[in-house]
Protein backbone atom coordinates (compact mmCIF):
# COMPACT_ATOMS: atom_id res chain seq x y z
CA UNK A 1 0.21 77.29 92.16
CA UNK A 2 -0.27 73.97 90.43
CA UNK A 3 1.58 73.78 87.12
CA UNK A 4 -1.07 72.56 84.66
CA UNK A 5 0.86 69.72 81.74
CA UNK A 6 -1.03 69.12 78.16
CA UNK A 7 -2.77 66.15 78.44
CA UNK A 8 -3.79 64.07 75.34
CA UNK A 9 -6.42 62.33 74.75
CA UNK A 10 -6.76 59.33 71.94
CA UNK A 11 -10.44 57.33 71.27
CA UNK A 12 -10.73 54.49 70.04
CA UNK A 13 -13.49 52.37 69.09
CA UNK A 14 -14.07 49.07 68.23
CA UNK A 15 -16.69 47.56 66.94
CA UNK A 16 -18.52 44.31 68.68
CA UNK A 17 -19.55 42.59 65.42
CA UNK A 18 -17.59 39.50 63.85
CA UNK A 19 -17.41 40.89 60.78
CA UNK A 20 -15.23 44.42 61.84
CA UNK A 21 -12.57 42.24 63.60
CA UNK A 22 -10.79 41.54 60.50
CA UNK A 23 -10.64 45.49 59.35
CA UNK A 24 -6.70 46.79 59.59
CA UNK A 25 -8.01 50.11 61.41
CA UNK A 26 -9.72 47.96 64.32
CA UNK A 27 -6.60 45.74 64.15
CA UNK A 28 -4.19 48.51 63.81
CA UNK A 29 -6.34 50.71 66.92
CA UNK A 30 -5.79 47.77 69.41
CA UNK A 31 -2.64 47.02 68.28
CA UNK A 32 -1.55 50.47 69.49
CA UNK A 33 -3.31 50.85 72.60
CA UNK A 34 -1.41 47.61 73.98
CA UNK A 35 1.70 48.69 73.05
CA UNK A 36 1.37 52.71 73.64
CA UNK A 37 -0.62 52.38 76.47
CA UNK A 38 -1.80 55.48 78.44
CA UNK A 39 -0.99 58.10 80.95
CA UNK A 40 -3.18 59.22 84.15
CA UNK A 41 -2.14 61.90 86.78
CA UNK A 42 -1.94 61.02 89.66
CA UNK A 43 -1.17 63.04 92.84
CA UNK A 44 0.73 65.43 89.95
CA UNK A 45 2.54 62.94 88.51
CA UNK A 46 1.73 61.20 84.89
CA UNK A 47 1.93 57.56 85.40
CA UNK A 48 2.08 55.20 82.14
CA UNK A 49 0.05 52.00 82.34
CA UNK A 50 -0.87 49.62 79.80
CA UNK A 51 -4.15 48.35 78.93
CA UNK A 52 -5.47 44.79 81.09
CA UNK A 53 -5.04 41.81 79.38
CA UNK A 54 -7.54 38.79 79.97
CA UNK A 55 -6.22 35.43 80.74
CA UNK A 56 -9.98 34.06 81.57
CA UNK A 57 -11.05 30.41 80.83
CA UNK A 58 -12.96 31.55 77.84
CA UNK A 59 -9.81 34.08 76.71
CA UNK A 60 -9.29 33.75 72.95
CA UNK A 61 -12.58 31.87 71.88
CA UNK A 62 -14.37 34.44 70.00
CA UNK A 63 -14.51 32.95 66.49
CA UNK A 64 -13.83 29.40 68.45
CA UNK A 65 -17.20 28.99 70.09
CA UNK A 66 -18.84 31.48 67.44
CA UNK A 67 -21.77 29.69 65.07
CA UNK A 68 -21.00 29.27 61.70
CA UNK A 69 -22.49 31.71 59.24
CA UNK A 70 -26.81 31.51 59.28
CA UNK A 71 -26.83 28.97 62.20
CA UNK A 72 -27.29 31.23 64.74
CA UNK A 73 -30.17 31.40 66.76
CA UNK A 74 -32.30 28.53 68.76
CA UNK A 75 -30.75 24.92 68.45
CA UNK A 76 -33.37 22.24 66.49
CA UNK A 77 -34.84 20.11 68.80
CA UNK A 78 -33.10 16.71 66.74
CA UNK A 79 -29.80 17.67 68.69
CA UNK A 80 -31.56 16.57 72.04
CA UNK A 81 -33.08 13.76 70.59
CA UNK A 82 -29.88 12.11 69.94
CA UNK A 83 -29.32 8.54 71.71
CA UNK A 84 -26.07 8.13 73.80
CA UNK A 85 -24.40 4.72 74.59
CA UNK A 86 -21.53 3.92 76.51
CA UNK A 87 -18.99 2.66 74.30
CA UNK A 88 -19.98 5.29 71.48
CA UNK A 89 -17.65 7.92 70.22
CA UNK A 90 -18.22 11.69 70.50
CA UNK A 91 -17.20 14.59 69.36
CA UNK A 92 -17.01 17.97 71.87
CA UNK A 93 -18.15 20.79 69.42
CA UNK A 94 -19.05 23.21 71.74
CA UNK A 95 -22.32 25.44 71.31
CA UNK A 96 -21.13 29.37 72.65
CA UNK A 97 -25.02 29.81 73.34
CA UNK A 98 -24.95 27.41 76.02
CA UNK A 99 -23.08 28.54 78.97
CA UNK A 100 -23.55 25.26 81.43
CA UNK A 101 -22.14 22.28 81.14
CA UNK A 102 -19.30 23.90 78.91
CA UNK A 103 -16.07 21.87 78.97
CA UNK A 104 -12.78 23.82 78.60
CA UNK A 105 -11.53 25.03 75.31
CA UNK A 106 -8.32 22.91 74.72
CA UNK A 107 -11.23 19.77 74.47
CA UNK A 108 -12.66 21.41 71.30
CA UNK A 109 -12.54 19.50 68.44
CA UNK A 110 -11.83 16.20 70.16
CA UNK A 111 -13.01 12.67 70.10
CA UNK A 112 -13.81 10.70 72.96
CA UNK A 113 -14.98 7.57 73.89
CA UNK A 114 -18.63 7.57 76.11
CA UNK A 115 -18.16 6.13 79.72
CA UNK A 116 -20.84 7.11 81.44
CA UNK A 117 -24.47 8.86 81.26
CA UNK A 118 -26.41 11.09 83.19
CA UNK A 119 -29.83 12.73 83.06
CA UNK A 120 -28.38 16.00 81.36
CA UNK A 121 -24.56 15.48 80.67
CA UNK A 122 -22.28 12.60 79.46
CA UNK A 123 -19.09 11.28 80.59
CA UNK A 124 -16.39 10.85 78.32
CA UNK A 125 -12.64 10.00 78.24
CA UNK A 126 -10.34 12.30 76.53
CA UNK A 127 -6.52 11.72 76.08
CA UNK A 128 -4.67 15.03 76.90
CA UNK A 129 -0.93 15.02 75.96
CA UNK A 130 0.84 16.42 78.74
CA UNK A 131 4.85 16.53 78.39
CA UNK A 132 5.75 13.20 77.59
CA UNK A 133 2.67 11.65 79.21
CA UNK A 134 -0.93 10.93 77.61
CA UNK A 135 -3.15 11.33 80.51
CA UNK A 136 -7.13 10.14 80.07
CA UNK A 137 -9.36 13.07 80.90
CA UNK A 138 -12.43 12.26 82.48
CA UNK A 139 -15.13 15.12 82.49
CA UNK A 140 -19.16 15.34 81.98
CA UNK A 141 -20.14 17.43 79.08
CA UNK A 142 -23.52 18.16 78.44
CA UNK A 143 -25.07 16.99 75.38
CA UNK A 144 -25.93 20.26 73.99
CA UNK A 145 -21.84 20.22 73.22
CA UNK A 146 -21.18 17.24 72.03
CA UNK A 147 -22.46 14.81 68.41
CA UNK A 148 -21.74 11.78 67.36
CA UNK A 149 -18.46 10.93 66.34
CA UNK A 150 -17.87 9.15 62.53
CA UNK A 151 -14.46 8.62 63.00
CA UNK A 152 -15.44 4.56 62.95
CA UNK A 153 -18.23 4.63 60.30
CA UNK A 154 -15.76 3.48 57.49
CA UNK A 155 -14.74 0.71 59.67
CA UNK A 156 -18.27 -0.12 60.25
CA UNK A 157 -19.18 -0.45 56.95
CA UNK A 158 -16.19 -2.82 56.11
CA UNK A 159 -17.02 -5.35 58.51
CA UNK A 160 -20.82 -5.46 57.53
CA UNK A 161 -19.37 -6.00 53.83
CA UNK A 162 -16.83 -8.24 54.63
CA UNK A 163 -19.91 -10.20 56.51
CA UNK A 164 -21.81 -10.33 53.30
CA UNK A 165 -19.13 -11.52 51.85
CA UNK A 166 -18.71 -14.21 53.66
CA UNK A 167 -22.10 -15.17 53.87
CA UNK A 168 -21.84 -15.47 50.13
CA UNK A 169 -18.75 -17.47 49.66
CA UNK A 170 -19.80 -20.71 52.47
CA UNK A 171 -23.13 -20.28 50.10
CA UNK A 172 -20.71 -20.81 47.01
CA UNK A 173 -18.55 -23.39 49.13
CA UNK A 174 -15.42 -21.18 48.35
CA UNK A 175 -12.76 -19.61 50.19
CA UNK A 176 -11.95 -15.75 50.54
CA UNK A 177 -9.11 -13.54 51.72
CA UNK A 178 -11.18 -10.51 53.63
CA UNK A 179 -7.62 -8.41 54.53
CA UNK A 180 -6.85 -5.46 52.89
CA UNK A 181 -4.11 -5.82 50.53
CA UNK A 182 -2.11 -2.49 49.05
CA UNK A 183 -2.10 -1.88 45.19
CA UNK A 184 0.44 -3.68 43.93
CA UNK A 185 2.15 -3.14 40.33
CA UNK A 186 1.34 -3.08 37.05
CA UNK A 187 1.23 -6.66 35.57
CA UNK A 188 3.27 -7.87 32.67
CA UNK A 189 2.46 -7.96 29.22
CA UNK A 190 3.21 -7.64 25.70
CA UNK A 191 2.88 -4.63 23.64
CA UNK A 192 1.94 -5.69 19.94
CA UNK A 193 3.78 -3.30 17.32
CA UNK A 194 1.01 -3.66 14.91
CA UNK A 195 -1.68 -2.49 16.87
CA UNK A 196 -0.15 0.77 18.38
CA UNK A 197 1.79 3.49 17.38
CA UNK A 198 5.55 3.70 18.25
CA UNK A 199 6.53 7.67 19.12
CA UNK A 200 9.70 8.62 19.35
CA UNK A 201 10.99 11.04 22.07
CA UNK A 202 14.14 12.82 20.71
CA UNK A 203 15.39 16.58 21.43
CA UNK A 204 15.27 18.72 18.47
CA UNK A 205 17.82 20.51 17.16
CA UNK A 206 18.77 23.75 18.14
CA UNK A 207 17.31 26.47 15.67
CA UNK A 208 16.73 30.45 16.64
CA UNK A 209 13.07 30.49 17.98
CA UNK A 210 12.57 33.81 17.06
CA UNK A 211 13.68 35.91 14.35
CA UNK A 212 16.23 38.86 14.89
CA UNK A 213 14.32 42.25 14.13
CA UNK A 214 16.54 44.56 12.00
CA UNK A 215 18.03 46.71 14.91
CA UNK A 216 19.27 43.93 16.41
CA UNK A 217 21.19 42.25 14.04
CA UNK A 218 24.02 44.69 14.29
CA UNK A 219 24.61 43.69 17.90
CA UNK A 220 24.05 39.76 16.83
CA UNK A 221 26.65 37.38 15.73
CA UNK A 222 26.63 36.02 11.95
CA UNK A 223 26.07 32.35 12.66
CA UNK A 224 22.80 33.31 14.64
CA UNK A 225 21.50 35.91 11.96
CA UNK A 226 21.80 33.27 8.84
CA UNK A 227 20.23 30.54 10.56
């Protein structure tokens, strides 16, 4: 007859909510069913296998293309409202709700410049580093993924004050530098003696900071116990 082995049997479970992820038992659990694996018989033999391993497009994106804490739910409608121009810069933040029009993880987080515009999507120009080459990505990301970038609002509002400015000086008939100039030093000066106090910087000298207790002035020499 059939020789019957001891098989055993380990369960696991894992929980499917963001907040269990971080727990050292679900970590610890997964950690060991990689590496352990498990064993099936097969035709009488045990055969050790390890668990599959996803390399998917969306592999690794579970906190990435999670919603931040209370946003979840339906979008607001403002977010479709939005204006698009080509020439404007966008950011790809993309929304895990919405499966079309998704663009590829590595784009996350990065700015592009507008190129085109369709009736649901937008065409924008990425730069991907690849090797020693910077290559411009072209791809159409719908605008449920995307908001407007404010990487050139500070520039913005220096050239509309540096407009006022000049506006103001041809009305004063004067002449003004509008370049940004770094902080230079401190200018010179004199320091009157009468109205400011003069403090001295000096070590002290060296005294015993704290006083020997009696027990320990048998083990202490006599120069530090008279001091």
């Amino acid at each position: 007859g059939l020789e019957s082995a001891p098989v055993e049997e380990h369960f696991f479970f894992f929980s499917s909510r963001r907040r269990h992820t971080r727990s050292s038992l679900v970590s610890w659990a997964r950690r060991c069913v990689q590496e352990t694996g498990y064993q099936r018989r097969v035709h009488g033999d045990y055969q050790y296998k390890r668990m599959p391993h996803s390399y998917g497009v969306r592999a690794r994106t579970r906190s990435l293309f999670a919603k931040p804490f209370r946003r979840h739910g339906q979008d607001p409608i403002s977010r479709m409202l939005v204006n698009y121009h080509i020439g404007d810069y966008a950011d790809i933040i993309v929304d895990g709700s919405k499966h079309l029009g998704m663009p590829h993880k590595f784009y996350y987080g990065k700015t592009g410049r507008i190129f085109d515009i369709s009736k649901r999507a937008v065409g924008i120009v990425i730069n991907k580093r690849v090797r020693n080459k910077v290559l411009p990505k072209r791809l159409h990301v719908r605008i449920e993924h995307l908001q407007k970038s404010k990487c050139r609002q500070e520039f913005v509002n220096r050239i509309q004050d540096n407009d006022k400015r000049k506006m103001q000086a041809k009305k004063d008939n004067k002449k003004i530098c509008t370049k940004r100039k770094p902080v230079g030093p401190i200018e010179g000066h004199f320091v009157e003696l009468a109205k400011t106090k003069v403090e001295f910087i000096n070590p002290k000298p060296y005294q015993y900071l704290y006083q020997p207790k009696s027990y320990m002035k048998a083990y202490l020499p006599l120069s530090l116990i008279h001091i």
